[in-house]
Protein backbone atom coordinates (compact mmCIF):
# COMPACT_ATOMS: atom_id res chain seq x y z
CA UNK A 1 -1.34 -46.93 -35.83
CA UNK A 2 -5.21 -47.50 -35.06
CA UNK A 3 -4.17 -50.56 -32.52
CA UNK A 4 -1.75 -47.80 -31.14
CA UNK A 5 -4.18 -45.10 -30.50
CA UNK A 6 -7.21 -48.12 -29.19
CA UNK A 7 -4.39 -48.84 -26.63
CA UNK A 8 -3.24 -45.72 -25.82
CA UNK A 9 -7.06 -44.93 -25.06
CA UNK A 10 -7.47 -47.76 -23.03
CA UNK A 11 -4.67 -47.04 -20.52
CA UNK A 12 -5.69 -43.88 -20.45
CA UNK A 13 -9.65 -44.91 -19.43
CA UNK A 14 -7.93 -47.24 -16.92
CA UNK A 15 -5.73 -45.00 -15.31
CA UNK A 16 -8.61 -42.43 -14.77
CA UNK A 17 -10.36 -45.20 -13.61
CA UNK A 18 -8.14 -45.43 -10.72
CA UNK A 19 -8.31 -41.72 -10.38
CA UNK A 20 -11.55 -41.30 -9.97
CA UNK A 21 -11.87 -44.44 -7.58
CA UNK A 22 -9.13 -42.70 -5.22
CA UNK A 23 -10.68 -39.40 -5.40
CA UNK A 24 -14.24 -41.06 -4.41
CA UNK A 25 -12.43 -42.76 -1.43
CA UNK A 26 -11.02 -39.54 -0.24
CA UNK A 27 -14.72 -37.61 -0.87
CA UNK A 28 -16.18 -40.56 1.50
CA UNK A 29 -13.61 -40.11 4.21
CA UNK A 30 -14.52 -36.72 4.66
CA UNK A 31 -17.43 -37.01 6.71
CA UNK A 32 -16.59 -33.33 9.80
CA UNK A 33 -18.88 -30.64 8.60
CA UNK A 34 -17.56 -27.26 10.23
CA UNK A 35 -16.00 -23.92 9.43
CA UNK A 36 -12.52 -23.82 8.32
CA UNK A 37 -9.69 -21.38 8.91
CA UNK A 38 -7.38 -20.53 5.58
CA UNK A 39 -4.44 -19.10 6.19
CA UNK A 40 -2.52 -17.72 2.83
CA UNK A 41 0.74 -16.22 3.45
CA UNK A 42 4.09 -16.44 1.37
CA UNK A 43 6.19 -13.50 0.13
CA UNK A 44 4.64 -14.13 -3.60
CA UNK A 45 1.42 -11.89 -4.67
CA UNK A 46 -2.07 -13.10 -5.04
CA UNK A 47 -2.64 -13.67 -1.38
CA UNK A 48 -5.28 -11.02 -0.98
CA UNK A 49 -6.37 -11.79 -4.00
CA UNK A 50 -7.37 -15.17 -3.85
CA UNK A 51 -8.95 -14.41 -0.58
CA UNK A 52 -11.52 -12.19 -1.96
CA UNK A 53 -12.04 -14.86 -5.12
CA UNK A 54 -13.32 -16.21 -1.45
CA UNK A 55 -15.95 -13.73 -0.46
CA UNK A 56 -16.90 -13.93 -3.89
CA UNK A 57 -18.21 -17.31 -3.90
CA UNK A 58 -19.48 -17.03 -0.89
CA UNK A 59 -21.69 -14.02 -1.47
CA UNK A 60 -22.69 -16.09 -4.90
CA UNK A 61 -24.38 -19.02 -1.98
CA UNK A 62 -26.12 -16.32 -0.26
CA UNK A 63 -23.65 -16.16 2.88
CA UNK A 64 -23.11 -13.10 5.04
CA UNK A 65 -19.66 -11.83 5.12
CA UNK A 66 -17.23 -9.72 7.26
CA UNK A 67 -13.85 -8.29 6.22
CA UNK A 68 -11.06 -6.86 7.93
CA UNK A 69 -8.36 -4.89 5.72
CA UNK A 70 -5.54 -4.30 8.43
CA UNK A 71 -2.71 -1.81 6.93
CA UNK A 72 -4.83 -0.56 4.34
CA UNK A 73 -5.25 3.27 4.79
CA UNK A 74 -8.60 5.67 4.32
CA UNK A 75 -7.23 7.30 0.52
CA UNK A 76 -5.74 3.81 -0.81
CA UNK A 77 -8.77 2.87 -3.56
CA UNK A 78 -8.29 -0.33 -3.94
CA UNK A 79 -10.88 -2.29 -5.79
CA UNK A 80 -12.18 -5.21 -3.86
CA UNK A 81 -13.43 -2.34 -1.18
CA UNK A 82 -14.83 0.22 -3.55
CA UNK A 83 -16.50 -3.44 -5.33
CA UNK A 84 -17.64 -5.63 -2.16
CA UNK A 85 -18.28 -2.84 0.58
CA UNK A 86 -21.54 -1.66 -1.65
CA UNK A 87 -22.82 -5.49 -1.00
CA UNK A 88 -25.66 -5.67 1.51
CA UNK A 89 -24.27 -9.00 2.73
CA UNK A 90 -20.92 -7.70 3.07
CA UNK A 91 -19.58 -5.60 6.50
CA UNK A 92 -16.02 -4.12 5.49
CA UNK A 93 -13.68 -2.07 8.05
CA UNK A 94 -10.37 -1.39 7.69
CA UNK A 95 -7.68 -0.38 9.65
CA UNK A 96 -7.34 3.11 7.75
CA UNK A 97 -3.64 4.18 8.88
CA UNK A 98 -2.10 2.61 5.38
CA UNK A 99 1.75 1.17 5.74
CA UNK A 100 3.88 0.92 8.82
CA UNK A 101 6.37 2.89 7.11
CA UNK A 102 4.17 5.50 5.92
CA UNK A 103 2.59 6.23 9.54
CA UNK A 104 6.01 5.80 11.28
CA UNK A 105 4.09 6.04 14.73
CA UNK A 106 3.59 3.34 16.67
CA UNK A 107 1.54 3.95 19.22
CA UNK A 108 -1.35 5.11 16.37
CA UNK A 109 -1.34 2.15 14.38
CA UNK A 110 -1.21 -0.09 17.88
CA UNK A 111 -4.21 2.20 18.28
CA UNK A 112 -6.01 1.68 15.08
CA UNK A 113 -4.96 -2.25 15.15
CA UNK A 114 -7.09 -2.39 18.58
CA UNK A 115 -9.93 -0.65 16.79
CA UNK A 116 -10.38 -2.72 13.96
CA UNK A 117 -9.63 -5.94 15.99
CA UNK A 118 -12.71 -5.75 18.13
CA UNK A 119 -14.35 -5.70 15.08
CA UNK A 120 -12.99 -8.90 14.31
CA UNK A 121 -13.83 -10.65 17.67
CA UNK A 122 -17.29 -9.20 17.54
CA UNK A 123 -17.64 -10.72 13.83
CA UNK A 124 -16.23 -14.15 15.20
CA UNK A 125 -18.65 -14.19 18.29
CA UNK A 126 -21.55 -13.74 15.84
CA UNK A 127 -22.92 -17.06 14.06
CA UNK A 128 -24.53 -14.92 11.27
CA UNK A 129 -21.29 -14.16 9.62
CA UNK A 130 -20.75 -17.34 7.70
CA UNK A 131 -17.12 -15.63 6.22
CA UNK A 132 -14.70 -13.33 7.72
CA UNK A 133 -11.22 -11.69 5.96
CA UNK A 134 -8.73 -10.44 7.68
CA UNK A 135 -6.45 -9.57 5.42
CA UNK A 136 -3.05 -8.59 6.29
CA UNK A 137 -3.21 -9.96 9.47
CA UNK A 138 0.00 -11.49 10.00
CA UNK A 139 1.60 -8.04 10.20
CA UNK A 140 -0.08 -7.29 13.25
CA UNK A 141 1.83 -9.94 15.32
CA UNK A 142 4.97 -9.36 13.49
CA UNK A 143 5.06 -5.66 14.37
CA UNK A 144 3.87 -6.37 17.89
CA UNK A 145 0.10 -4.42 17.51
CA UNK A 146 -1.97 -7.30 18.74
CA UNK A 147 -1.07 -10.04 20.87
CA UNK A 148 -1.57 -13.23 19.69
CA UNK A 149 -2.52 -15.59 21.77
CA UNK A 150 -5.97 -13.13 21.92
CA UNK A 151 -6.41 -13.16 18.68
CA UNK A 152 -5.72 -17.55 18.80
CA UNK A 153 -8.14 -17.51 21.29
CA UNK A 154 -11.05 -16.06 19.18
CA UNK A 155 -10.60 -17.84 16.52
CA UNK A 156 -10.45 -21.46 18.62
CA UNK A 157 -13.83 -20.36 20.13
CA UNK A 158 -15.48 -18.60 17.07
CA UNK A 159 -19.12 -20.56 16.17
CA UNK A 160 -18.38 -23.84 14.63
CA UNK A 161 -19.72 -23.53 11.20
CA UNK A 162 -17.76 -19.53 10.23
CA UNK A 163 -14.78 -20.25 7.72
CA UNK A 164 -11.87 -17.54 8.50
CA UNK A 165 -9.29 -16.23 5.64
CA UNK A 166 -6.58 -14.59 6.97
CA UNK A 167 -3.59 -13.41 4.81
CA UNK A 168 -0.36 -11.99 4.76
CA UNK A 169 3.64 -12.88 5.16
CA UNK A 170 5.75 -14.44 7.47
CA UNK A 171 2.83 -16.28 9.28
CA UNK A 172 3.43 -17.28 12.72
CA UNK A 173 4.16 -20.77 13.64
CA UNK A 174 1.43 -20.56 15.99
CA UNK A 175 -1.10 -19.70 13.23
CA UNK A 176 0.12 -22.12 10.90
CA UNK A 177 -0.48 -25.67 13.49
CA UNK A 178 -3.36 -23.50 14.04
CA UNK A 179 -5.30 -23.32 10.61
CA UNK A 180 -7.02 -26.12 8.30
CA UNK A 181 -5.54 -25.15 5.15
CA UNK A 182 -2.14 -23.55 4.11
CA UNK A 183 -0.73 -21.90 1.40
CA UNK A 184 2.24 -20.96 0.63
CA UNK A 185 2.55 -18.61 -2.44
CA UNK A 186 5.90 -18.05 -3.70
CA UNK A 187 7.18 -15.13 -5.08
CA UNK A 188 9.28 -15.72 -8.66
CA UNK A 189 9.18 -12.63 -10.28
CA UNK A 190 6.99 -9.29 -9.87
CA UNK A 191 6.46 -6.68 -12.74
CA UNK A 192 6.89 -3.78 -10.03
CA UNK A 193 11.20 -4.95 -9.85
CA UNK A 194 11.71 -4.44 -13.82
CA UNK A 195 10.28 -1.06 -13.33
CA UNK A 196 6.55 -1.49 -13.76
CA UNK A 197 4.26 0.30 -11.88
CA UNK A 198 1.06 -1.05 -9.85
CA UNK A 199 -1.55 -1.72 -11.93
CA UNK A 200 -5.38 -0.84 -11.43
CA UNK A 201 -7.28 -4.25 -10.80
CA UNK A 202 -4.14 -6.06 -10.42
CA UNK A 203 -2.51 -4.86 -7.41
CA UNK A 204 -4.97 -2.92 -6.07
């Protein structure tokens, strides 16, 4: 039993070993320093969520942030806003009209979707923004409230050290070739379908 266990130790030393040697190759390798654009979208939840675990660490280096909530309406209290729009390094806007389906007026939230966008392409003009959210984004293409290729083109010429989050479902093709990293979160079962409702510092 003791030779077992000495073994079973040593092929587990080894194989980190060869772990640690691949993971140091891949660490050299990366050698580009610039900003990054995330893009989080699937139909699972926790894609908001994980981009404010975001602005979180970034406000813990000392960076200056931006966020964009598009959809989000004026009444909805939703944590990370009442939490991160009291920081002094954070600039938060949203889009204030709430849900497509609760507005059921296009040409207001096409409106309010302009509004808050030139937010956004003033924030990714502006080097001293070293983060900016836009959180929801992908809706805006989807429903037709903000061309694309404009938006594309911002975030191609934005200053080459900002990181960009943006989340939300059914990203565009487009946006995918276009960001760094990609997530896909899948959705395999949400309390709100057995009858649960929204929770306070989970869903919002």
């Amino acid at each position: 039993m003791e030779n077992s266990g000495s073994d079973k130790n040593e092929r587990h030393q080894k194989r980190m070993a060869r772990m640690k040697a691949h993971v140091d190759q891949q660490v050299a390798k990366a050698q580009e320093q610039r900003g990054i654009l995330v893009l989080l979208t699937g139909n699972g939840k926790g894609k908001s969520s994980s981009a404010f675990g975001m602005v979180g660490r970034a406000l813990g280096h000392g960076q200056k942030v931006g966020v964009l909530q598009f959809i989000k309406s004026e009444d909805w209290q939703c944590g990370e806003r009442q939490f991160f729009a009291q920081h002094p390094d954070v600039e938060f806007h949203i889009m204030g009209t709430g849900f497509t389906w609760e507005t059921q007026n296009r040409e207001l939230d096409i409106a309010a979707a302009e509004r808050l966008w030139q937010q956004g392409e003033r924030m990714l003009q502006d080097p001293h923004y070293d983060l900016v959210v836009m959180d929801e984004l992908t809706y805006m293409f989807k429903f037709g409230y903000l061309p694309f290729e404009r938006v594309a083109t911002a975030l191609r010429q934005r200053p080459s050290q900002q990181n960009v989050v943006i989340t939300g479902r059914a990203a565009q093709p487009g946006l995918i070739e276009l960001a760094d990293t990609v997530s896909e979160i899948a959705d395999i079962k949400h309390a709100f379908r057995a009858g649960i409702q929204a929770q306070a510092g989970i869903e919002f």
